[in-house]
Protein backbone atom coordinates (compact mmCIF):
# COMPACT_ATOMS: atom_id res chain seq x y z
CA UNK A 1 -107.44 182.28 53.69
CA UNK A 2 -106.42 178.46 54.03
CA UNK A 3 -106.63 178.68 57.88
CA UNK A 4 -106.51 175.14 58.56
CA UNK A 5 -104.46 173.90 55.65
CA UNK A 6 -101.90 171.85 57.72
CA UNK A 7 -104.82 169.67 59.31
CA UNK A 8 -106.75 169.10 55.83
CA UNK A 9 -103.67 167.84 54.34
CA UNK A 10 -102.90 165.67 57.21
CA UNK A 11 -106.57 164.49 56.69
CA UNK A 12 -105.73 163.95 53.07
CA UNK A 13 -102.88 161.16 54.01
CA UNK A 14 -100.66 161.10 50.36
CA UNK A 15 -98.71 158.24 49.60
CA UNK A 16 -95.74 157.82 51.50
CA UNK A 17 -92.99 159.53 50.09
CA UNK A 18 -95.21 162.81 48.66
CA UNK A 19 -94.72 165.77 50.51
CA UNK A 20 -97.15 168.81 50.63
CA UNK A 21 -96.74 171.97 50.52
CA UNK A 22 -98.63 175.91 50.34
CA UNK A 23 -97.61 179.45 49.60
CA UNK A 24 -99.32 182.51 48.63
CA UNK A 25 -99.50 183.54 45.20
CA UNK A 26 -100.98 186.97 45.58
CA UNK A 27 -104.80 186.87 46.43
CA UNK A 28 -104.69 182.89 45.36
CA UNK A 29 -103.02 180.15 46.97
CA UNK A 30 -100.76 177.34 45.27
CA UNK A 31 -101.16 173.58 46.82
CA UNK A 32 -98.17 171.48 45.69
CA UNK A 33 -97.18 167.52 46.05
CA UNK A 34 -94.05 166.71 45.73
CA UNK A 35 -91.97 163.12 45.12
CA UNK A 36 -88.60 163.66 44.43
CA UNK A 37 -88.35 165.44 40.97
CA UNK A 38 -92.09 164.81 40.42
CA UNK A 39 -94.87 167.30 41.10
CA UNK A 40 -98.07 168.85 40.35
CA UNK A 41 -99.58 172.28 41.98
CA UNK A 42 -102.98 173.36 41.85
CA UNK A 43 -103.73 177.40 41.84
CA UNK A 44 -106.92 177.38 44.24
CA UNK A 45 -108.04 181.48 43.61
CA UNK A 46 -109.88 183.47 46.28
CA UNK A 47 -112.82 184.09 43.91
CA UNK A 48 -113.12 179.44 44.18
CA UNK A 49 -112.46 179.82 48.01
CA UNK A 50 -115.28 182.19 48.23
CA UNK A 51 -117.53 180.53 45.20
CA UNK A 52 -117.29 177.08 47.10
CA UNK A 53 -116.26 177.79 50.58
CA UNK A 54 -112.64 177.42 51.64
CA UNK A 55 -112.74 173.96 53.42
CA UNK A 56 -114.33 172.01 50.19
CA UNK A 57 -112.12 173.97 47.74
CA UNK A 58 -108.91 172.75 49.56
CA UNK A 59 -110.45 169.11 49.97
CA UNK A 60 -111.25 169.14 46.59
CA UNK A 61 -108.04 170.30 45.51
CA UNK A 62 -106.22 168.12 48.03
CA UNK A 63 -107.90 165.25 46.45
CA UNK A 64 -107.10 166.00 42.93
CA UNK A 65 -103.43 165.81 43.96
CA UNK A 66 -104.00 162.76 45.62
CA UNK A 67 -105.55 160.98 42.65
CA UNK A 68 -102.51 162.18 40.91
CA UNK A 69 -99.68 160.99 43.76
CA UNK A 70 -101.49 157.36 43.64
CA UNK A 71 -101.08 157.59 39.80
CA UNK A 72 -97.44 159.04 39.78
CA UNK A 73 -96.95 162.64 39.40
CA UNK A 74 -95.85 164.41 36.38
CA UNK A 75 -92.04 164.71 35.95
CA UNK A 76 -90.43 168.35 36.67
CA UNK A 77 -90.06 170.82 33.45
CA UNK A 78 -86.85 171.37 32.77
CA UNK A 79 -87.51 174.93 33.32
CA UNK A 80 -88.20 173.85 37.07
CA UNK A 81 -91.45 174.19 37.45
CA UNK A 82 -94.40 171.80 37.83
CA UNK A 83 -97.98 170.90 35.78
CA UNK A 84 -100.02 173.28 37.14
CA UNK A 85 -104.00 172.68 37.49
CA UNK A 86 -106.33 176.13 38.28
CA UNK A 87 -109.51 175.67 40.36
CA UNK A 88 -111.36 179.06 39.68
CA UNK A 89 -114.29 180.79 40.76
CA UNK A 90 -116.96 182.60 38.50
């Protein structure tokens, strides 16, 4: 899944300053931006990947966190984590 991740986000062009980044999360995949202690990640499932296709569920997901990077992302918990958004699929 997410085989050409690194080009859609490069597509996406953040802000400067907001790093992104991916990992596995079992069978889903979590999309992250990053600005300093700032952040937001979106859980895209396999089930939405499948439901939508995998190249408009990342854009669409890449986009959401790009509507949120222009805004100014939400500060980090003080557990350490990050507002976390869920794109699922029925």
């Amino acid at each position: 899944m997410l085989s050409d991740i690194r080009h859609q986000i490069e597509l996406a062009a953040f802000p400067a300053g907001v790093q992104v980044t991916h990992y596995a999360e079992g069978d889903s995949w979590v999309i992250r931006a990053l600005q300093g202690r700032h952040g937001m990640e979106i859980l895209l499932t396999e089930e939405a990947a499948k439901m939508y296709g995998e190249g408009p569920a990342v854009n669409l997901a890449l986009t959401r966190l790009k509507h949120a990077a222009a805004q100014e992302l939400p500060p980090m918990r003080p557990d350490g984590t990050f507002e976390r958004a869920v794109f699922l699929g029925d």
